[in-house]
PDB file of N, CA and C in Angstrom:
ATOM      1  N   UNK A   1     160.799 132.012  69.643  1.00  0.00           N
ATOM      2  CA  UNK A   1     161.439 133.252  69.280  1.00  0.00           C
ATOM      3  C   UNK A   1     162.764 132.922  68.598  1.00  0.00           C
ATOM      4  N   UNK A   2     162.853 134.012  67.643  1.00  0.00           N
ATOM      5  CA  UNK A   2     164.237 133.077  66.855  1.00  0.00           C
ATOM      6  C   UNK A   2     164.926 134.181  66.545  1.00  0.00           C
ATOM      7  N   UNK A   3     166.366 134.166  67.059  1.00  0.00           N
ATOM      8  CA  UNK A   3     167.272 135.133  67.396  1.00  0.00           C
ATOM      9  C   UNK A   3     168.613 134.981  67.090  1.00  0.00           C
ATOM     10  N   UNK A   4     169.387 135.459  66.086  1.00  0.00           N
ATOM     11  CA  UNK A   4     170.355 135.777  65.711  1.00  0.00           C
ATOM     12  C   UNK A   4     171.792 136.010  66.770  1.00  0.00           C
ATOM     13  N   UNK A   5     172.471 135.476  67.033  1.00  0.00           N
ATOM     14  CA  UNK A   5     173.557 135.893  67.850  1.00  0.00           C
ATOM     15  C   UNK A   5     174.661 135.292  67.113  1.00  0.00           C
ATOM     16  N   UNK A   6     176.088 135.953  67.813  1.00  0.00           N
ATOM     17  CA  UNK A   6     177.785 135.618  66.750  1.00  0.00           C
ATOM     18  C   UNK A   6     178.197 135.030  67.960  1.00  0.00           C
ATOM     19  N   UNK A   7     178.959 133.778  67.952  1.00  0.00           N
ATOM     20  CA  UNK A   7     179.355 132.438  68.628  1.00  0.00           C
ATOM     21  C   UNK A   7     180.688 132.777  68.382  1.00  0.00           C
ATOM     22  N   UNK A   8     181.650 132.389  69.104  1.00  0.00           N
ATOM     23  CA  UNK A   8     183.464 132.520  68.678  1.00  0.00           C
ATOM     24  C   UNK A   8     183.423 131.525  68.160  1.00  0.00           C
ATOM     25  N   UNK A   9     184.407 131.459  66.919  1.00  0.00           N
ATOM     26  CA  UNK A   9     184.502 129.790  66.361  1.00  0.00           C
ATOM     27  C   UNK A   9     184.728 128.502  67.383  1.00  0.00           C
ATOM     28  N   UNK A  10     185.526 128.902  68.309  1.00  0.00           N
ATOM     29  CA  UNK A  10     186.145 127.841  68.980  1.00  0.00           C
ATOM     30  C   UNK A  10     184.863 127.268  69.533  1.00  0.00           C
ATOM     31  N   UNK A  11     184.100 128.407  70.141  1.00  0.00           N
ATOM     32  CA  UNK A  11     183.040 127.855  71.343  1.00  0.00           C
ATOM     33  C   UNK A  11     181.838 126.954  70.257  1.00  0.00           C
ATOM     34  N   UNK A  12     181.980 127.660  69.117  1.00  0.00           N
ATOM     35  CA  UNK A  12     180.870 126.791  68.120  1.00  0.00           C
ATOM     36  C   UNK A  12     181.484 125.068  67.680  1.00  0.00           C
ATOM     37  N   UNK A  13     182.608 125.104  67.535  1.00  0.00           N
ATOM     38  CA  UNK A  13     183.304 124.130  67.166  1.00  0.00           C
ATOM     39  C   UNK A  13     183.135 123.242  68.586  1.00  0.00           C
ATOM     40  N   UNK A  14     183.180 123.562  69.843  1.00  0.00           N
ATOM     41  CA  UNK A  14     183.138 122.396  70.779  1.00  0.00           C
ATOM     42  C   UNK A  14     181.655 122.445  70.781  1.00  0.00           C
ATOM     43  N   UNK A  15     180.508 123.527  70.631  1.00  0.00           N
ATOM     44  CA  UNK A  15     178.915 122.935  70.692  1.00  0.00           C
ATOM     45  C   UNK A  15     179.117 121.982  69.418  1.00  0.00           C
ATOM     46  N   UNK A  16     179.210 122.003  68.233  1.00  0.00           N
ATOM     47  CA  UNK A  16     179.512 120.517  67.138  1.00  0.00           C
ATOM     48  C   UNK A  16     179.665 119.513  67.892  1.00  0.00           C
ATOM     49  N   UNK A  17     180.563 119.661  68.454  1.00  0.00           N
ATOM     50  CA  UNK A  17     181.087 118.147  69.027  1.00  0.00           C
ATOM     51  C   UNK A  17     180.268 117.888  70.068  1.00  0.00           C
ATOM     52  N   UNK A  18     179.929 118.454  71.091  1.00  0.00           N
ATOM     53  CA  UNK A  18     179.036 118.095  71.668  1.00  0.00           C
ATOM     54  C   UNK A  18     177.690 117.562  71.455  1.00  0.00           C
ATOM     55  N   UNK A  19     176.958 118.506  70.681  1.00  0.00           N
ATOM     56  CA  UNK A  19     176.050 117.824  70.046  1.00  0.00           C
ATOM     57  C   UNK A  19     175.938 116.687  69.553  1.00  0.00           C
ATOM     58  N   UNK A  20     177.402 116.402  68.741  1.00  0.00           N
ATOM     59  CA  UNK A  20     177.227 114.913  68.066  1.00  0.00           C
ATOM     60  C   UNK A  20     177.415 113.900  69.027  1.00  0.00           C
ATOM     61  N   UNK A  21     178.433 114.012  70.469  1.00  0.00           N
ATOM     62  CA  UNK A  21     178.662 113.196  71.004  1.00  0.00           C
ATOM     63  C   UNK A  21     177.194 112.775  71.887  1.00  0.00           C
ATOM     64  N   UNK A  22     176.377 114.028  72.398  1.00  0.00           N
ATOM     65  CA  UNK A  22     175.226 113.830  73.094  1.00  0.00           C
ATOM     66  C   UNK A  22     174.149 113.743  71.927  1.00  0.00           C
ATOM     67  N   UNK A  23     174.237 113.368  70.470  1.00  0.00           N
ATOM     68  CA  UNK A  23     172.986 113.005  69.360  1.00  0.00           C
ATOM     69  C   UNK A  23     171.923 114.184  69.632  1.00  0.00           C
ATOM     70  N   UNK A  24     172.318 115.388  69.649  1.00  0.00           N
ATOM     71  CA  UNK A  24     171.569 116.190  69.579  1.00  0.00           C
ATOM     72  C   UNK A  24     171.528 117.428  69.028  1.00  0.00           C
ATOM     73  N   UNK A  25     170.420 118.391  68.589  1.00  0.00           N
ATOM     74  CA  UNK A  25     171.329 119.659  67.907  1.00  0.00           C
ATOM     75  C   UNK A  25     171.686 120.730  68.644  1.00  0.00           C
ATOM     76  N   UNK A  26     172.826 121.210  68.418  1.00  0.00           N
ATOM     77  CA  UNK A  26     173.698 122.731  68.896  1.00  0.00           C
ATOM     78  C   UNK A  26     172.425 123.647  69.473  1.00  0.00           C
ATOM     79  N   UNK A  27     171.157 123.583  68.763  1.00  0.00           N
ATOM     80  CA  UNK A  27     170.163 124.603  69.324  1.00  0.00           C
ATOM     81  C   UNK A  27     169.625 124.077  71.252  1.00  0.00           C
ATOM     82  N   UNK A  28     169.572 122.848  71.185  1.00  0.00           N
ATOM     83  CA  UNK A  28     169.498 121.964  72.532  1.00  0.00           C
ATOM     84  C   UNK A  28     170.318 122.378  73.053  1.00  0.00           C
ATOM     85  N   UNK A  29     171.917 121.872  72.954  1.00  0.00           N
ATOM     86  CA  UNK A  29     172.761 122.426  73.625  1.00  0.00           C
ATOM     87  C   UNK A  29     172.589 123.677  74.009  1.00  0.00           C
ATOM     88  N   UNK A  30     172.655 124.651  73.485  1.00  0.00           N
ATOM     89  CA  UNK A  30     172.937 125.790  73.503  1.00  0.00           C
ATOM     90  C   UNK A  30     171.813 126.091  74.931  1.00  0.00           C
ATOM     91  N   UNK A  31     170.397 125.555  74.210  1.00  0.00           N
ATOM     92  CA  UNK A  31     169.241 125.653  75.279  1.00  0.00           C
ATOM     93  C   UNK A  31     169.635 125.267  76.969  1.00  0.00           C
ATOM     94  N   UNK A  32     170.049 124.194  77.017  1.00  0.00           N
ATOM     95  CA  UNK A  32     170.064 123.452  78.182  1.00  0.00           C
ATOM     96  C   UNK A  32     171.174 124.161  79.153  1.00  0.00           C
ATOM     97  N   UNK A  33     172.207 124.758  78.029  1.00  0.00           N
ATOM     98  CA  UNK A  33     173.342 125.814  78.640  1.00  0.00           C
ATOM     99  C   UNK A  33     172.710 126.820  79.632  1.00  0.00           C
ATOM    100  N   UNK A  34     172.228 127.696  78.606  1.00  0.00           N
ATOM    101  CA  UNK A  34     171.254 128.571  79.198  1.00  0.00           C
ATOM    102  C   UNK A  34     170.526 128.848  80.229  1.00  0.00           C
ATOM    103  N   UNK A  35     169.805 127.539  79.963  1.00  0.00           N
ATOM    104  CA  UNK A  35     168.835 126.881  81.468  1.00  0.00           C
ATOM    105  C   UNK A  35     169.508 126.418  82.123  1.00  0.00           C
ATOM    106  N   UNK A  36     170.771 126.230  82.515  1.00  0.00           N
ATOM    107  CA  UNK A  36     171.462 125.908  83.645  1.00  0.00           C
ATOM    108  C   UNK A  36     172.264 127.193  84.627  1.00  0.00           C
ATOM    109  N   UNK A  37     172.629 127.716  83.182  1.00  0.00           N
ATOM    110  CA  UNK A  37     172.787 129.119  83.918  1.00  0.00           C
ATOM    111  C   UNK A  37     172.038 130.144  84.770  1.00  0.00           C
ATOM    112  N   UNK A  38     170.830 130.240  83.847  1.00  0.00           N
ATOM    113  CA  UNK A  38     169.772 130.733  84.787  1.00  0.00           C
ATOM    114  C   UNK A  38     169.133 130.487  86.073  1.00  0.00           C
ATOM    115  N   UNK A  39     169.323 128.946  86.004  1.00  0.00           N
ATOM    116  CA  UNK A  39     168.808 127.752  87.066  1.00  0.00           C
ATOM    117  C   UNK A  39     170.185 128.522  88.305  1.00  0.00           C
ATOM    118  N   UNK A  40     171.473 128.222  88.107  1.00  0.00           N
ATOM    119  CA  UNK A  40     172.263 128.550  88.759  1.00  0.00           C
ATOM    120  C   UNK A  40     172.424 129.923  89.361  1.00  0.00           C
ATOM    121  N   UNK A  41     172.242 130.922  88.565  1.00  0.00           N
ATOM    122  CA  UNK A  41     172.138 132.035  88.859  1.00  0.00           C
ATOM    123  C   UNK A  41     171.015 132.504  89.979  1.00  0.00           C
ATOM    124  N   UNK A  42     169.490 132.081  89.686  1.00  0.00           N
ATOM    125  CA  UNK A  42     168.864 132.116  90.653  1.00  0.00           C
ATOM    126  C   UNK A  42     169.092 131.342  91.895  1.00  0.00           C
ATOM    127  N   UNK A  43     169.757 130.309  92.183  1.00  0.00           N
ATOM    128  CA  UNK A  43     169.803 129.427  93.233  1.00  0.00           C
ATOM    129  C   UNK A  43     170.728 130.230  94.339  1.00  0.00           C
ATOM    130  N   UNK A  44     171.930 131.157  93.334  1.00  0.00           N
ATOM    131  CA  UNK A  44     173.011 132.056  94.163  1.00  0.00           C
ATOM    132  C   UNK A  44     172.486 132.948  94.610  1.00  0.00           C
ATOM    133  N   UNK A  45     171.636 133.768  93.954  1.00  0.00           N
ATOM    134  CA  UNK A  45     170.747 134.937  94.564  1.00  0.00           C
ATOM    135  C   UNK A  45     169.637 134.791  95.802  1.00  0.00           C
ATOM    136  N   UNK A  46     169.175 133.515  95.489  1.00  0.00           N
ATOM    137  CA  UNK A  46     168.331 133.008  96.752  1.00  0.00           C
ATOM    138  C   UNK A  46     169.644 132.917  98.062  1.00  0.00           C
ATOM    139  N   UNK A  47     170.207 132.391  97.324  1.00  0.00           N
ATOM    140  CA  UNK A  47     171.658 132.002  98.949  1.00  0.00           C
ATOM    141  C   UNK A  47     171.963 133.341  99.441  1.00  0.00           C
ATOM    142  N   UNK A  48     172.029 134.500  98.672  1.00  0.00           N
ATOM    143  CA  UNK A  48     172.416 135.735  99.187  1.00  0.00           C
ATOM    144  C   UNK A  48     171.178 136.395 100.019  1.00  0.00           C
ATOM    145  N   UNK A  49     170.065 135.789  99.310  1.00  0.00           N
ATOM    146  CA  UNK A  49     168.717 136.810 100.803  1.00  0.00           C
ATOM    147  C   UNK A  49     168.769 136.030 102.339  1.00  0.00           C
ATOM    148  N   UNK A  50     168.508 137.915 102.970  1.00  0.00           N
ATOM    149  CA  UNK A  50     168.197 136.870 104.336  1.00  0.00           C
ATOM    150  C   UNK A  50     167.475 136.499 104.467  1.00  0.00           C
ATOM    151  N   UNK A  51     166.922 135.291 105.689  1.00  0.00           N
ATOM    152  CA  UNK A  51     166.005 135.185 106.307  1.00  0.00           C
ATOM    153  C   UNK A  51     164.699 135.737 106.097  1.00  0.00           C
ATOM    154  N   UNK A  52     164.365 136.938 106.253  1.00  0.00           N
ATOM    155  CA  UNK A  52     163.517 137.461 106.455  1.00  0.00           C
ATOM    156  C   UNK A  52     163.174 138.031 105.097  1.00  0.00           C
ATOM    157  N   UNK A  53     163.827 138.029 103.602  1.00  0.00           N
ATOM    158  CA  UNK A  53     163.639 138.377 102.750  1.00  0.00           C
ATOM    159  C   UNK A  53     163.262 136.854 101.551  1.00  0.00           C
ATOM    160  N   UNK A  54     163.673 135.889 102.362  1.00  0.00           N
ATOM    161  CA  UNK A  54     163.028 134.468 101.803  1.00  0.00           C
ATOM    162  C   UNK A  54     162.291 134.195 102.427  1.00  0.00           C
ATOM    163  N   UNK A  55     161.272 134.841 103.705  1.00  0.00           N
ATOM    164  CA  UNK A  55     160.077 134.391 104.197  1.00  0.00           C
ATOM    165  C   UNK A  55     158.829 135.290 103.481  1.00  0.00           C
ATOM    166  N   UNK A  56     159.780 136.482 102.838  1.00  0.00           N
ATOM    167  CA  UNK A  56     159.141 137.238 102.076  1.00  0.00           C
ATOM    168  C   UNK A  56     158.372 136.791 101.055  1.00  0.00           C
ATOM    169  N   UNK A  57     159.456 136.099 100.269  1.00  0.00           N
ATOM    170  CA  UNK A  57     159.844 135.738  98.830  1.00  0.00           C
ATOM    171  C   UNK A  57     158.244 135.093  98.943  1.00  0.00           C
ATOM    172  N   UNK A  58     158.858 133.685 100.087  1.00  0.00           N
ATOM    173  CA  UNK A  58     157.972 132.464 100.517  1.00  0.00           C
ATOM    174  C   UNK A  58     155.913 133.275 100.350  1.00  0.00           C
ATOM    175  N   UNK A  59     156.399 134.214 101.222  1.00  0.00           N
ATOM    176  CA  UNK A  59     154.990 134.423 100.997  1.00  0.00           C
ATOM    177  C   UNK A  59     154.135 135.453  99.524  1.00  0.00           C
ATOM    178  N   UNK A  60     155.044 135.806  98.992  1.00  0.00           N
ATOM    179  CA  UNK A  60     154.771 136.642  97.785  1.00  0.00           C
ATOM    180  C   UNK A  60     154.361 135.320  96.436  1.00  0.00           C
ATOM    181  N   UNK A  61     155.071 134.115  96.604  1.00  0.00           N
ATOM    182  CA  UNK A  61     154.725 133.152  95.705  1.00  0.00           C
ATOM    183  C   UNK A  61     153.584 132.216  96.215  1.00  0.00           C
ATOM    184  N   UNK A  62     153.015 132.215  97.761  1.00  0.00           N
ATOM    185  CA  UNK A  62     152.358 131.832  97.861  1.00  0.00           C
ATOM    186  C   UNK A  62     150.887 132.401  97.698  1.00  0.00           C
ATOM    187  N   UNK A  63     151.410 133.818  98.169  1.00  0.00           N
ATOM    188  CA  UNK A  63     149.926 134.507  97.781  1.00  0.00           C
ATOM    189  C   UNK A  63     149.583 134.706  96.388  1.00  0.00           C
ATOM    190  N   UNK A  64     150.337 134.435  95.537  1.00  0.00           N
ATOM    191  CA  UNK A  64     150.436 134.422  93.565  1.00  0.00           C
ATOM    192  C   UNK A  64     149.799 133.067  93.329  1.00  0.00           C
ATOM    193  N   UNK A  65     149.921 131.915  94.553  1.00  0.00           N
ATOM    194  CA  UNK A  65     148.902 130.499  94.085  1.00  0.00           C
ATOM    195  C   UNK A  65     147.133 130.895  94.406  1.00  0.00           C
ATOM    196  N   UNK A  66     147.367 131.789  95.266  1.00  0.00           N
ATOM    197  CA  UNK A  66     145.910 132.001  96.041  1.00  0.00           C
ATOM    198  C   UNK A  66     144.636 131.711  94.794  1.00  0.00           C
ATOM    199  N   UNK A  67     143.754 131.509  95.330  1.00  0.00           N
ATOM    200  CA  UNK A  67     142.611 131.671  94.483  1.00  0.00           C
ATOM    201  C   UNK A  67     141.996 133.034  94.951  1.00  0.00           C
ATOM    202  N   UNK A  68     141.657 133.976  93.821  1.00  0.00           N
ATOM    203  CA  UNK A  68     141.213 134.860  93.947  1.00  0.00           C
ATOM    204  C   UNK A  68     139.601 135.364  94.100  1.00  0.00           C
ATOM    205  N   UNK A  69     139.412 134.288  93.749  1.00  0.00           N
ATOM    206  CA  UNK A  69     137.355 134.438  93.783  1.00  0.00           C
ATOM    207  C   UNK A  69     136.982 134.108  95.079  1.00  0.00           C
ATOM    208  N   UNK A  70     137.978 133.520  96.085  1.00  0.00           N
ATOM    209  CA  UNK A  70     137.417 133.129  97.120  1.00  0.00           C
ATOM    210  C   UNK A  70     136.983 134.356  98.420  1.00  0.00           C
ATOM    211  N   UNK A  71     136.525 134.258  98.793  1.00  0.00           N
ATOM    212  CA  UNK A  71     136.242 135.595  99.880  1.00  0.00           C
ATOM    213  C   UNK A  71     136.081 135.026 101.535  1.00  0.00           C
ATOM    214  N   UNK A  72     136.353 135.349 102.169  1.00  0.00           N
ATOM    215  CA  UNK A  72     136.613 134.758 103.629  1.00  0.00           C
ATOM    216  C   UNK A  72     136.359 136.163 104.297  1.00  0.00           C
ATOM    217  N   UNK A  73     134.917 135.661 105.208  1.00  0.00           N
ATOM    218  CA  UNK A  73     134.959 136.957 105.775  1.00  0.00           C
ATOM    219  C   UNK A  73     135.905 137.261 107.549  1.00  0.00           C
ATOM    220  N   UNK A  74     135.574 138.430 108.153  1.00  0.00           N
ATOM    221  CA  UNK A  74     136.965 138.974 108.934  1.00  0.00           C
ATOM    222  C   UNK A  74     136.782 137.857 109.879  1.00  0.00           C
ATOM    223  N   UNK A  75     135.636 137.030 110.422  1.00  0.00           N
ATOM    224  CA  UNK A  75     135.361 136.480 111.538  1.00  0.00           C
ATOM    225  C   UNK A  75     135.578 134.966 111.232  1.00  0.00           C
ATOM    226  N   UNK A  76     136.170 134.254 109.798  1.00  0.00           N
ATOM    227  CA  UNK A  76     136.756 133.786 109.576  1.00  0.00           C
ATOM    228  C   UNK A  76     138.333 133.536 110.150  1.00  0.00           C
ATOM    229  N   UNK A  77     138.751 135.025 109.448  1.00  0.00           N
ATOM    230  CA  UNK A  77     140.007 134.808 109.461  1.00  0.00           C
ATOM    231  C   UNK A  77     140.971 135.087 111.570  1.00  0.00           C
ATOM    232  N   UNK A  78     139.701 135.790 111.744  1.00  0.00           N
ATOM    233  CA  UNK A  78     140.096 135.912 113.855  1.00  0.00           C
ATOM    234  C   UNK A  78     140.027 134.694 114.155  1.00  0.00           C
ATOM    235  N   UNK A  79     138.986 133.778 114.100  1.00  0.00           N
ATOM    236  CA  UNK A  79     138.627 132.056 114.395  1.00  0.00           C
ATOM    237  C   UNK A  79     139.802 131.535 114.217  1.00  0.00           C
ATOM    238  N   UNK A  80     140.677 131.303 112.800  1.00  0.00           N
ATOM    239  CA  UNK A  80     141.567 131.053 112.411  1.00  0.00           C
ATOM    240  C   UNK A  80     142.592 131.303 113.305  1.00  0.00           C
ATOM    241  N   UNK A  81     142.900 132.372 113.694  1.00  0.00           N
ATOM    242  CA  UNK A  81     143.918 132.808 114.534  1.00  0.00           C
ATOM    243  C   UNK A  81     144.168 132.673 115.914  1.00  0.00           C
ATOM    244  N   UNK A  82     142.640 132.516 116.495  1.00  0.00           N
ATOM    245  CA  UNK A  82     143.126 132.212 117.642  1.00  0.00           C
ATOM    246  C   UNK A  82     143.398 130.708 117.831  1.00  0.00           C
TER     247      UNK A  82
END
């Protein structure tokens, strides 16, 4: 996706330098910025749920791995439990 945005000179002038010092282009930089922020941002929001809303989480991403074709019937899942 390729997207247009206005940079302050200053902040463009230290991605230059950066780039050249890390041999890479301003679009990297810029990328890896980004993805750190985001990376960071989610890591703070996880620190702010409780308990019981990261056992949530825990199980909402686990049931998103599930395989869905599989079928387990009820006398399965009682066996299981006890």
């Amino acid at each position: 996706m390729r997207k247009n945005i206005d940079i302050d000179e200053k902040v463009l002038t230290k991605l230059k330098l950066l780039s050249a010092f890390e041999e890479t282009s301003v679009k990297a930089i810029m990328e890896k910025a980004v993805s750190f922020y985001v990376e960071y941002k989610e890591k703070e929001r996880l620190k702010a749920l409780s308990d019981e809303e990261k056992e949530d989480l825990g199980l909402l991403l686990l049931m998103q791995q599930s395989d869905r074709t599989q079928v387990v019937s009820r006398e399965e899942v009682m066996d299981n439990l006890n």
